[in-house]
N, C-alpha and C. Protein backbone atom coordinates (compact mmCIF):
# COMPACT_ATOMS: atom_id res chain seq x y z
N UNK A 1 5.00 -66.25 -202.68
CA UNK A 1 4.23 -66.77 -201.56
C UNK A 1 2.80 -66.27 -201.71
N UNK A 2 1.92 -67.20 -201.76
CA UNK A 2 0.67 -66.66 -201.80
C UNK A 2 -0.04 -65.99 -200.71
N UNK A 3 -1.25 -65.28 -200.40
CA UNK A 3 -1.62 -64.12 -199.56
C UNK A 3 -1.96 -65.77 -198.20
N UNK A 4 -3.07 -66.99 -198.71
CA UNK A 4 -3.26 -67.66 -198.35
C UNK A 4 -1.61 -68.28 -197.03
N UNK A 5 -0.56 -68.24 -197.71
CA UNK A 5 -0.08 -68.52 -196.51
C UNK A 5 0.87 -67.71 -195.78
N UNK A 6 0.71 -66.57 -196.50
CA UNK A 6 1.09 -65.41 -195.61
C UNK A 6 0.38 -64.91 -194.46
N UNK A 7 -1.19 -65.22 -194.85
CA UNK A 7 -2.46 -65.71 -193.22
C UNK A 7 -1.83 -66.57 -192.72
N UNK A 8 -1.68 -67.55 -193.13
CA UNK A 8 -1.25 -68.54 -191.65
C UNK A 8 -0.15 -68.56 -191.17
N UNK A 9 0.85 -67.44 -191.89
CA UNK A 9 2.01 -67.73 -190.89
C UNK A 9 1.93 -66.73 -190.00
N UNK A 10 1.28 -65.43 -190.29
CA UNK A 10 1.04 -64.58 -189.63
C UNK A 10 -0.11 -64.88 -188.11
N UNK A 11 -1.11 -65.77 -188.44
CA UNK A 11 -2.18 -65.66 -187.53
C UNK A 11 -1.21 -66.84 -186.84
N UNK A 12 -0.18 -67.26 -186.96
CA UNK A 12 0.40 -68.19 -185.69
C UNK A 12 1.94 -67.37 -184.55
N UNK A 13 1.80 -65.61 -184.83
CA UNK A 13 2.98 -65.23 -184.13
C UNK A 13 1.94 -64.48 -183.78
N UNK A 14 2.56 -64.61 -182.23
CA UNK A 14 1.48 -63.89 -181.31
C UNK A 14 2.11 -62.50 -180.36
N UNK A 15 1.63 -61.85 -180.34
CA UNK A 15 1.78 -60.82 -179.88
C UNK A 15 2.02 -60.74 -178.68
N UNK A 16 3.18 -60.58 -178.04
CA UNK A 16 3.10 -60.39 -176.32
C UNK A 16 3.20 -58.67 -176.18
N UNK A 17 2.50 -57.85 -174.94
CA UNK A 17 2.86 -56.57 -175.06
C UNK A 17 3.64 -56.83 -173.99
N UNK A 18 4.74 -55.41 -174.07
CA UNK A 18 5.72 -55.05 -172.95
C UNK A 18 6.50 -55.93 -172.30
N UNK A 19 6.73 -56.90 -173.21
CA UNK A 19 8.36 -57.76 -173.41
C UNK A 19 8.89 -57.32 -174.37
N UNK A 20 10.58 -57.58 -174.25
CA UNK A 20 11.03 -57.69 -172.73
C UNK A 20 10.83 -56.42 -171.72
N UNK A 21 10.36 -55.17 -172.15
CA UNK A 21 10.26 -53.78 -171.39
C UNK A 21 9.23 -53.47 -171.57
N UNK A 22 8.43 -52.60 -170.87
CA UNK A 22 6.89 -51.61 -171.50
C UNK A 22 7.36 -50.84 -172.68
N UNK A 23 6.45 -51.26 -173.45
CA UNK A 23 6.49 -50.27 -174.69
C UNK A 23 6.41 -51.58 -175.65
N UNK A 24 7.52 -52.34 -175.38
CA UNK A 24 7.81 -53.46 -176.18
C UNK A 24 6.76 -54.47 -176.79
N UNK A 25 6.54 -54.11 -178.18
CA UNK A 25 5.45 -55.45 -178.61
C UNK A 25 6.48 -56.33 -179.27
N UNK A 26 6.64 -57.62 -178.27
CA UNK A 26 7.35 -58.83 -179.36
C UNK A 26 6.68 -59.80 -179.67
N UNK A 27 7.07 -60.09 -180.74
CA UNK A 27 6.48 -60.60 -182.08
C UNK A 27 7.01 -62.27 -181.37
N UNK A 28 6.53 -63.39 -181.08
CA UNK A 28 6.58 -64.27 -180.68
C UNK A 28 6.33 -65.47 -181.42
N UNK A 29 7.14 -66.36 -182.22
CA UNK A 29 7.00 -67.11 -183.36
C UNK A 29 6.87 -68.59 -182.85
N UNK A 30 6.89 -68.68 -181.38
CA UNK A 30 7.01 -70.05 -180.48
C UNK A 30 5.12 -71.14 -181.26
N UNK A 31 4.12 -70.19 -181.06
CA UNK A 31 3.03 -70.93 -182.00
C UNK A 31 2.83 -71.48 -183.40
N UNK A 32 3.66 -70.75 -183.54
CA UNK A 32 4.08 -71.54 -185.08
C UNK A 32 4.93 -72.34 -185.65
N UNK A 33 5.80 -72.20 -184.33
CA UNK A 33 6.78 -73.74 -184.74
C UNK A 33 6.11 -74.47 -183.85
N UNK A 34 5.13 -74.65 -183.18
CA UNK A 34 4.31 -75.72 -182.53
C UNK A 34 3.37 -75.87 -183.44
N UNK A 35 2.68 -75.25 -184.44
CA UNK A 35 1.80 -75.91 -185.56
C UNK A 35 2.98 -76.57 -186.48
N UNK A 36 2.71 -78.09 -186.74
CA UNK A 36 3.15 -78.59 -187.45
C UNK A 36 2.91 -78.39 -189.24
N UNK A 37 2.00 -77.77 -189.18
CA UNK A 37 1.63 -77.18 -190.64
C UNK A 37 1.85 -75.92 -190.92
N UNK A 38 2.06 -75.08 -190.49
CA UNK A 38 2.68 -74.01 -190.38
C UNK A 38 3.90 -73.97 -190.70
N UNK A 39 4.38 -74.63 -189.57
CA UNK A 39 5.96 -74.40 -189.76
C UNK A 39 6.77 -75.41 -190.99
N UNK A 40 5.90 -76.75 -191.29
CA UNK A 40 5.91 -76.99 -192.84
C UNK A 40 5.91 -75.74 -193.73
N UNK A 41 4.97 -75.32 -193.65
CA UNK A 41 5.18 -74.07 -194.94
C UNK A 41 6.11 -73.23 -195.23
N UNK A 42 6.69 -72.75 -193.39
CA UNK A 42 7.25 -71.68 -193.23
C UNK A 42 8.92 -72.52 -194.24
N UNK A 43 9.12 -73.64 -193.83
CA UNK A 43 10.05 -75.03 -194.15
C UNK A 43 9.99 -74.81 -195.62
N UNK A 44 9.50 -74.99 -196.34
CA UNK A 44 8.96 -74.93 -197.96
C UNK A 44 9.36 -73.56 -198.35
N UNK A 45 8.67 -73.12 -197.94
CA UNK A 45 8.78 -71.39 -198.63
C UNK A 45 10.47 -71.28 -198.46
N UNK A 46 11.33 -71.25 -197.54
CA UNK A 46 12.19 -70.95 -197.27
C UNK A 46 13.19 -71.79 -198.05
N UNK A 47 12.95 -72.78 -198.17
CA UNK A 47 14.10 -74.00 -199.49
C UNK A 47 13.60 -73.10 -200.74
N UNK A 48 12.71 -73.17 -200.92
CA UNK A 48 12.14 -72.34 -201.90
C UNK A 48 12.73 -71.54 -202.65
N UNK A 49 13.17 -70.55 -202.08
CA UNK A 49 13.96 -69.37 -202.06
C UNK A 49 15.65 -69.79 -201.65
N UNK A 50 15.70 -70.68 -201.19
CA UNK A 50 17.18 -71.15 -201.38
C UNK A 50 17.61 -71.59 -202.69
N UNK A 51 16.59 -72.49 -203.24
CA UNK A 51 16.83 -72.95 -204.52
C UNK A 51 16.31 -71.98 -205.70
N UNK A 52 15.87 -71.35 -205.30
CA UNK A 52 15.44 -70.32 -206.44
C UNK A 52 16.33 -69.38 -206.39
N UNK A 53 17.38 -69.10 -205.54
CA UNK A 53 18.80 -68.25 -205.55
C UNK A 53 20.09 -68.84 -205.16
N UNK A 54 19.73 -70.19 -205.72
CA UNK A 54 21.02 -71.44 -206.32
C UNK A 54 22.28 -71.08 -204.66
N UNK A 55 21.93 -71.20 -203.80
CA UNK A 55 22.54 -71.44 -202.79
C UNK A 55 22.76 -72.86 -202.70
N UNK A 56 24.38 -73.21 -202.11
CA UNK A 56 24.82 -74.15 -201.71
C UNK A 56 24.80 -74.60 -200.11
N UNK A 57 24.60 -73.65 -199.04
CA UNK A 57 24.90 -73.82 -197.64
C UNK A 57 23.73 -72.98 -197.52
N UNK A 58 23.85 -73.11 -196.25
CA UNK A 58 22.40 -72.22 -195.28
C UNK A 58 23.56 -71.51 -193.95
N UNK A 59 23.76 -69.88 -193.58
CA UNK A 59 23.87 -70.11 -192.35
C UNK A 59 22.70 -69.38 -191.41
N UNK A 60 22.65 -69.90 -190.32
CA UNK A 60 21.17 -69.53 -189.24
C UNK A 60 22.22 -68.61 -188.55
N UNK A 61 21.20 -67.26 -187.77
CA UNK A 61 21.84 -66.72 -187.08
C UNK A 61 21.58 -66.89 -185.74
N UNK A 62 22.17 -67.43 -184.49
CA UNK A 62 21.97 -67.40 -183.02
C UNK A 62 20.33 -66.80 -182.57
N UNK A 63 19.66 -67.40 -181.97
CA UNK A 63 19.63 -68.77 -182.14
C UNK A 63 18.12 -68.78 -182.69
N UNK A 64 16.94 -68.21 -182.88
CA UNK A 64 15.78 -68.44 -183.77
C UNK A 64 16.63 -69.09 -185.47
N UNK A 65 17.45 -68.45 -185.66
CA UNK A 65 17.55 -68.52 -187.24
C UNK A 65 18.25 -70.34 -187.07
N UNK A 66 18.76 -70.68 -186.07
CA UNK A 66 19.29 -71.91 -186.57
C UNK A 66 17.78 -73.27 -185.65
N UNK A 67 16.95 -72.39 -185.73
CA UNK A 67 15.53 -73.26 -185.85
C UNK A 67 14.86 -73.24 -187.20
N UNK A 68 15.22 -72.28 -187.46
CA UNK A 68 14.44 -72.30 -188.92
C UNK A 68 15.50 -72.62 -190.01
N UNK A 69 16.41 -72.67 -189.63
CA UNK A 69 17.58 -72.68 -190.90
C UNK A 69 17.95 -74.12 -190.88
N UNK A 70 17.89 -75.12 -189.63
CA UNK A 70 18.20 -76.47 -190.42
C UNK A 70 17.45 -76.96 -190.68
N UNK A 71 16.27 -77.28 -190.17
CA UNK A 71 15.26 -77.41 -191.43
C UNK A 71 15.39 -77.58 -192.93
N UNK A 72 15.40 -75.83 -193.14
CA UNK A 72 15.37 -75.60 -194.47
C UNK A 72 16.50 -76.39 -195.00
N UNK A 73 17.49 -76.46 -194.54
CA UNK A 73 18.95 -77.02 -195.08
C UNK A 73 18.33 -78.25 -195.31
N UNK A 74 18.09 -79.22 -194.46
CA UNK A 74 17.07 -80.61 -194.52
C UNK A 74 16.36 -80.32 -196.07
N UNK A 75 15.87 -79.90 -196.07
CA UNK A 75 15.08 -79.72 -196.87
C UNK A 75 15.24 -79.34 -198.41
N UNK A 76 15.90 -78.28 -198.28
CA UNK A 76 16.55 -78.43 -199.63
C UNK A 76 18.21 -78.65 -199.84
N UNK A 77 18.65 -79.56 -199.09
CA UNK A 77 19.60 -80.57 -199.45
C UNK A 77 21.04 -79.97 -198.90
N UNK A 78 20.77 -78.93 -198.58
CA UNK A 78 21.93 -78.02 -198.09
C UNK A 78 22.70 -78.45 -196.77
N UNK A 79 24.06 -77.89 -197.14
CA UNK A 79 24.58 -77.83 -195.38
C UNK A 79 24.49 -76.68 -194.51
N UNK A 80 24.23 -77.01 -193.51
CA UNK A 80 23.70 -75.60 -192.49
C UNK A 80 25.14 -75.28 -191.23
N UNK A 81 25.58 -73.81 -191.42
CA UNK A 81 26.39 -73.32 -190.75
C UNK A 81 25.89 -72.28 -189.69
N UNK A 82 26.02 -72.91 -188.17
CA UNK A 82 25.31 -71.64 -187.28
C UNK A 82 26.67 -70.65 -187.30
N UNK A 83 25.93 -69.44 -186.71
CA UNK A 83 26.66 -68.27 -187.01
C UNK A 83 26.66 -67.99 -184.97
N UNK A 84 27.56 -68.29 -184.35
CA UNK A 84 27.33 -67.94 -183.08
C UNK A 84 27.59 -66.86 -182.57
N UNK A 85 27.01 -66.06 -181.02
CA UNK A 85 27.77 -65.76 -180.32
C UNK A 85 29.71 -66.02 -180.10
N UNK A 86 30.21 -64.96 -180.05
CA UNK A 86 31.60 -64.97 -179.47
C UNK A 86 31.50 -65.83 -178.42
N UNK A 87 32.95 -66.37 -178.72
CA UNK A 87 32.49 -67.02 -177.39
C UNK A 87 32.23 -69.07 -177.37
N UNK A 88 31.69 -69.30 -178.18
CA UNK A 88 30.74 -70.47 -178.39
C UNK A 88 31.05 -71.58 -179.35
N UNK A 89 32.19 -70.75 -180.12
CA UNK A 89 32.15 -72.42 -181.09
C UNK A 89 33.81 -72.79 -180.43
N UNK A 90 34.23 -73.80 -181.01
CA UNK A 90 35.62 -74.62 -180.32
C UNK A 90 36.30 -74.60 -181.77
N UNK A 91 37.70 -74.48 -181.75
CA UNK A 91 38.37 -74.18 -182.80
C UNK A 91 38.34 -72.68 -183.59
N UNK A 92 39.58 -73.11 -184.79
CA UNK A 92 39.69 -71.61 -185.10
C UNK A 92 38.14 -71.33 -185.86
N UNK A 93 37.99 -70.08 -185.22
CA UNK A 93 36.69 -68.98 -186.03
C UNK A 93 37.02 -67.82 -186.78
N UNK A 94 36.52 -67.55 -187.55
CA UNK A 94 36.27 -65.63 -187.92
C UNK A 94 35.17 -65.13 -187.42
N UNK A 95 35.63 -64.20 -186.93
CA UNK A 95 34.79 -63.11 -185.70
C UNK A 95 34.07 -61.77 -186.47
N UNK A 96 33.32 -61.43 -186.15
CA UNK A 96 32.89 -59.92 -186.80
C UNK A 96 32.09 -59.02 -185.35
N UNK A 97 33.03 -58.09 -185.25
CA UNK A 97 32.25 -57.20 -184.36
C UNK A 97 31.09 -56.39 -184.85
N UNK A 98 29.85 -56.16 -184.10
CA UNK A 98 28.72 -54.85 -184.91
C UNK A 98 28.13 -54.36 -183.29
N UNK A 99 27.70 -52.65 -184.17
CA UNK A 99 27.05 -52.13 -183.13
C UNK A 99 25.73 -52.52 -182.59
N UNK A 100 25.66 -52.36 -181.88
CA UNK A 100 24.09 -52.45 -181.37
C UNK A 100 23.74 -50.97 -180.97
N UNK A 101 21.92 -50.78 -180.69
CA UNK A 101 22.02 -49.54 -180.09
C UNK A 101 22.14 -48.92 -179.46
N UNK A 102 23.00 -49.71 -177.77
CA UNK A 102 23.54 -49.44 -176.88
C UNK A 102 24.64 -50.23 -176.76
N UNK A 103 26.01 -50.24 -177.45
CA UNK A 103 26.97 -51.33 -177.03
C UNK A 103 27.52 -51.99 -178.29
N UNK A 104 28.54 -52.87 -178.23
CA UNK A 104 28.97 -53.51 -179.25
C UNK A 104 28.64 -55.40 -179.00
N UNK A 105 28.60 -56.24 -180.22
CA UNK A 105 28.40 -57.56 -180.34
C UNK A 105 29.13 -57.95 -180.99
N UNK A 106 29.60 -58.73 -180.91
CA UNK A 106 30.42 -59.79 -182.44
C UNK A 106 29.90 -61.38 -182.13
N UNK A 107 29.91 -61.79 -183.31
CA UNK A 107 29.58 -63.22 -183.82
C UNK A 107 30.75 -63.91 -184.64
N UNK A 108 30.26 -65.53 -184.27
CA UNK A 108 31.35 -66.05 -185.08
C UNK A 108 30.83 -67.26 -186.26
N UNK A 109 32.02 -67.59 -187.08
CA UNK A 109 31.57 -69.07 -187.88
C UNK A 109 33.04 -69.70 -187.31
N UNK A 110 32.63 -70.89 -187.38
CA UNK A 110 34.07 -71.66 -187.74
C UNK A 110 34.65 -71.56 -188.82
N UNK A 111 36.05 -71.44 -189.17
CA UNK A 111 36.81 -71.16 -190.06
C UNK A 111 36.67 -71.76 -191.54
N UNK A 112 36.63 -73.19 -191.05
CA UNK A 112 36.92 -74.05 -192.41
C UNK A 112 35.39 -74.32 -193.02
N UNK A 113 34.32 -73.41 -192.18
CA UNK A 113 32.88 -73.75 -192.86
C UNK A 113 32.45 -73.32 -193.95
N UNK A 114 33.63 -72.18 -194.60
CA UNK A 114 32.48 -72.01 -195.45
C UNK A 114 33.90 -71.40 -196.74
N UNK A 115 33.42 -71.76 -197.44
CA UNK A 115 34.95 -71.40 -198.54
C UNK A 115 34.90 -71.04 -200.14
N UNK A 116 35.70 -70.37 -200.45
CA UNK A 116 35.56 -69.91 -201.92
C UNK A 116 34.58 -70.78 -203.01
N UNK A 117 33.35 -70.32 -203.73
CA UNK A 117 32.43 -71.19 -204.41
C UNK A 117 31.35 -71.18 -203.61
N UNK A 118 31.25 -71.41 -202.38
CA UNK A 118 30.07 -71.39 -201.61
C UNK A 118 28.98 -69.98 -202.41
N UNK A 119 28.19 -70.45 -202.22
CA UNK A 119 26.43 -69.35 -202.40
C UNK A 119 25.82 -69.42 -201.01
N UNK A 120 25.77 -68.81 -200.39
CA UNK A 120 25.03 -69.02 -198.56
C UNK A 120 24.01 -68.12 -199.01
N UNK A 121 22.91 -68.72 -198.39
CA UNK A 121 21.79 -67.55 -197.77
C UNK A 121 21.85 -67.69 -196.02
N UNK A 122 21.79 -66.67 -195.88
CA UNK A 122 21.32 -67.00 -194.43
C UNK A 122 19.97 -66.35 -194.24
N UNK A 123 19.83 -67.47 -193.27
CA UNK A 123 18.35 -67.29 -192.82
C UNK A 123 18.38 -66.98 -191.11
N UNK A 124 17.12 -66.25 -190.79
CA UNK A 124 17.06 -65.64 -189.18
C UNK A 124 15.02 -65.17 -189.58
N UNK A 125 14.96 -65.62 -187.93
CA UNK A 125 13.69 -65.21 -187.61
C UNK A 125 12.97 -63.80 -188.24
N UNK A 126 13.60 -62.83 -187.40
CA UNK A 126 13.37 -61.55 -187.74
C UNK A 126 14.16 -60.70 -188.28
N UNK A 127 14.07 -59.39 -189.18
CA UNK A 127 15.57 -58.27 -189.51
C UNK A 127 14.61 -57.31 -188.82
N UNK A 128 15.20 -56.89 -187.84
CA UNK A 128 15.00 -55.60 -186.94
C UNK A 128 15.98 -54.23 -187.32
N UNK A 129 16.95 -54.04 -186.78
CA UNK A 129 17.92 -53.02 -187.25
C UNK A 129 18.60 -53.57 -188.16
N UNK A 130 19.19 -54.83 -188.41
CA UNK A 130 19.70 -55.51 -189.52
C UNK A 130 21.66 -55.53 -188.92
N UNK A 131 21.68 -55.00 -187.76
CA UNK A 131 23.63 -55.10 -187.70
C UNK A 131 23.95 -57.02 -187.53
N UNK A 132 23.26 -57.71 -186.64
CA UNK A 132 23.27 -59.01 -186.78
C UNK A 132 23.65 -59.83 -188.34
N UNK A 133 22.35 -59.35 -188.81
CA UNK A 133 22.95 -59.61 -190.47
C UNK A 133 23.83 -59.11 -191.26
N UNK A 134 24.23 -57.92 -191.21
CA UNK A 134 25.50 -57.30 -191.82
C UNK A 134 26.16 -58.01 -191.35
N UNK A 135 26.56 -57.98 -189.78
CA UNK A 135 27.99 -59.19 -189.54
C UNK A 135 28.41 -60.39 -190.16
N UNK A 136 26.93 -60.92 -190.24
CA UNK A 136 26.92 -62.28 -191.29
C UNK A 136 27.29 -62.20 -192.50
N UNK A 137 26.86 -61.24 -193.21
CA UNK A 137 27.48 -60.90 -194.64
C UNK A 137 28.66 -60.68 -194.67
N UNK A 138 29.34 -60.06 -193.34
CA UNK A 138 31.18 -59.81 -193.85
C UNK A 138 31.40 -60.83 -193.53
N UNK A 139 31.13 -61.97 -192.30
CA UNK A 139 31.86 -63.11 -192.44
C UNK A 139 31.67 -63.57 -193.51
N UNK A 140 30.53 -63.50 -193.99
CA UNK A 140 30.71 -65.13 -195.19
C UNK A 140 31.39 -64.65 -196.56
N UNK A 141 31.83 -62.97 -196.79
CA UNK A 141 32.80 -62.83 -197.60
C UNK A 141 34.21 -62.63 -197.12
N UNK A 142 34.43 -62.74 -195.61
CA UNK A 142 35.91 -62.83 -195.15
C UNK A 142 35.99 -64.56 -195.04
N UNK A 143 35.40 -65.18 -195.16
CA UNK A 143 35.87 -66.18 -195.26
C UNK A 143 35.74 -66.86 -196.92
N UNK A 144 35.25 -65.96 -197.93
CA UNK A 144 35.52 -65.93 -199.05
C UNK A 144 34.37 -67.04 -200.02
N UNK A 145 33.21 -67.03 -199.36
CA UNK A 145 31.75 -67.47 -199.77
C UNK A 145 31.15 -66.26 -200.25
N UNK A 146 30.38 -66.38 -201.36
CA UNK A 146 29.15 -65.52 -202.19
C UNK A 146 27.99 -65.25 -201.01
N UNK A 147 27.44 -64.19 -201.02
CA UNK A 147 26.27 -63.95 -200.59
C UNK A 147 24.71 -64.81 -200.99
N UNK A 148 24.26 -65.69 -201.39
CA UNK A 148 23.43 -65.75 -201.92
C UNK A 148 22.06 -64.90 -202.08
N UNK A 149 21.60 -64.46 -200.98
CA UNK A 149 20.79 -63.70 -200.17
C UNK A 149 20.38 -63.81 -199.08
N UNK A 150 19.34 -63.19 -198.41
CA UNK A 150 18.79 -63.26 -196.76
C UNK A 150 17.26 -63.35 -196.73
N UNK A 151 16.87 -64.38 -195.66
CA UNK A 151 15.42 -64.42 -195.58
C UNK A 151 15.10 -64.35 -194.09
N UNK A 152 14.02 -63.93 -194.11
CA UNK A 152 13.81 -63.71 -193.14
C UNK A 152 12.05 -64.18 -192.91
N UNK A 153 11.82 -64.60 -191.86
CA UNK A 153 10.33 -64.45 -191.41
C UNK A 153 9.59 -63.41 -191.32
N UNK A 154 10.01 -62.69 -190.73
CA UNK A 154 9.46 -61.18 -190.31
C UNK A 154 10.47 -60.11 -190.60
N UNK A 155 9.88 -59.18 -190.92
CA UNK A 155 10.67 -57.52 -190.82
C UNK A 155 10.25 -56.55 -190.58
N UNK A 156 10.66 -55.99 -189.60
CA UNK A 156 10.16 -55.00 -188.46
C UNK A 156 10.54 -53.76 -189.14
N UNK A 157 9.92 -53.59 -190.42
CA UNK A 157 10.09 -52.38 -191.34
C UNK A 157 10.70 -50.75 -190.66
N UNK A 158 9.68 -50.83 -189.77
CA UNK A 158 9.88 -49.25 -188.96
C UNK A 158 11.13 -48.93 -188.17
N UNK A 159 12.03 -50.32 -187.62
CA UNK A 159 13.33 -50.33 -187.60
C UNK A 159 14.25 -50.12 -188.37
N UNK A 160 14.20 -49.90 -189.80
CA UNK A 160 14.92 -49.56 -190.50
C UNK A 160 16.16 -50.56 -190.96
N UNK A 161 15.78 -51.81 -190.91
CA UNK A 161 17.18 -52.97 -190.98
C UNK A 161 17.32 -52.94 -192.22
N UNK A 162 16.35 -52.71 -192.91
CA UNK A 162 16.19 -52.49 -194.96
C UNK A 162 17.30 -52.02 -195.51
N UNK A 163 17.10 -50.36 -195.02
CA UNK A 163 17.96 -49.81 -195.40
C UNK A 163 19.63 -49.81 -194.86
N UNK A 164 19.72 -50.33 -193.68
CA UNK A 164 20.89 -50.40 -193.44
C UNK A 164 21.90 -51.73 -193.90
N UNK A 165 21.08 -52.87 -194.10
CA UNK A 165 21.75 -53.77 -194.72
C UNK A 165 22.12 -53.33 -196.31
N UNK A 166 20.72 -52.85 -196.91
CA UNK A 166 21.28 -52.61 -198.39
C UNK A 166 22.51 -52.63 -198.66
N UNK A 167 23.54 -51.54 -198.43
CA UNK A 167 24.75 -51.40 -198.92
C UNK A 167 25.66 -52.78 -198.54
N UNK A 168 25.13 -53.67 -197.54
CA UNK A 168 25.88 -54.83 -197.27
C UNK A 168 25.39 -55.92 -198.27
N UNK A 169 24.32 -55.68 -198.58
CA UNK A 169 23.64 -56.78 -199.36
C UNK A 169 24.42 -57.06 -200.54
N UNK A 170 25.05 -55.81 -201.77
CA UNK A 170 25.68 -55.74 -202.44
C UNK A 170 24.96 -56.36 -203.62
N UNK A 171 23.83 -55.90 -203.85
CA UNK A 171 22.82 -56.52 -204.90
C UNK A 171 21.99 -57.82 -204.33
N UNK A 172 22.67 -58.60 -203.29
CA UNK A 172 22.22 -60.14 -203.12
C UNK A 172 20.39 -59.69 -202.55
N UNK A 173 19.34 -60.42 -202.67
CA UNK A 173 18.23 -60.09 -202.37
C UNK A 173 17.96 -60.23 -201.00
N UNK A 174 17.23 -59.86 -200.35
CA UNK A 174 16.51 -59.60 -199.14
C UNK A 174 15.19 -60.02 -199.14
N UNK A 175 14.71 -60.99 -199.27
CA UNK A 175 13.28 -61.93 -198.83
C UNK A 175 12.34 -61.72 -197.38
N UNK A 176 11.95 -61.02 -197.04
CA UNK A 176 11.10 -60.39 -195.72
C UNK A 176 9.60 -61.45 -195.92
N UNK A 177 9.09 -62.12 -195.60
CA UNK A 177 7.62 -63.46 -195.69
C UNK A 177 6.51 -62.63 -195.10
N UNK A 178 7.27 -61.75 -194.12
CA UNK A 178 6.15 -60.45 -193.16
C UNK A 178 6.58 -59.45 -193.04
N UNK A 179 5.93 -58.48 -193.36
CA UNK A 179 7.02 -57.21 -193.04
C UNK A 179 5.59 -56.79 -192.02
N UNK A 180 5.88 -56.07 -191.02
CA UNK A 180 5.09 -55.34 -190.31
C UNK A 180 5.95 -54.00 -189.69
């Protein structure tokens, strides 16, 4: 990715302070999927890297990642699997529980989405602590799909999601477009 559009994807997420709490700076990506050229790029870059790590499927994670993830699927030819909340899809699923830093979460896929041979990347807005994405990685090898790798828009470096996915990653790459 060149520096050129690593400026513009950056000068279109805007900064809100003290959401959702004081203290809180969130990183707000709503301006840049309203630039239509922008979020082209962000679209590009991201097939990009699907096809440059021979992925067959896309899954998005709840719910920024399945804005940016069918798209990309569109785009580079892929089928796109959301990864939901418990709770949310109809029929049989595989579930994965993860911690959070107050509490527990689990997410689901539908069962028959994703199957031995598959290459998935999944894609998501941001990697903050990274347990969201670990979950995603054991589903898509309990349901017996390859990792392809993970991309992400942003990475909230100082959270530490880097290092805690690593050992889940299992070699597969980790693509960060922003790290801040």
């Amino acid at each position: 990715m060149t520096a050129a559009t690593s400026e513009l994807l950056l000068s279109r997420i805007r900064d809100v302070p003290d959401y959702p709490k004081p203290g809180v700076m969130f990183k707000d990506i709503t301006p840049l999927l309203a630039d239509p050229e922008a979020f082209t790029v962000l679209t590009d870059v991201l097939a990009e890297l699907c096809t440059r790590y021979e992925a067959t499927k896309i899954v998005g994670l709840e719910a920024r990642g399945f804005i940016l993830g069918a798209p990309v699927a569109i785009r580079a030819g892929l089928g796109f699997i959301p990864v939901r909340k418990a709770g949310k899809l109809p029929g049989a699923t595989l579930s994965q529980a993860y911690e959070l830093e107050y509490g527990t979460a689990e997410i689901e896929v539908h069962a028959e989405d994703l199957r031995a041979g598959d290459r998935v990347m999944v894609i998501d807005d941001v990697l903050a602590t990274g347990g969201t994405a670990e979950a995603s990685l054991e589903l898509i090898r309990r349901a017996g799909a390859d990792v392809a790798g993970v991309a992400v828009l942003m990475e909230l470096g100082f959270l530490g999601g880097r290092i805690r996915l690593e050992p889940a990653l299992r070699g597969a790459p980790l693509e960060a477009l922003i790290t801040l």
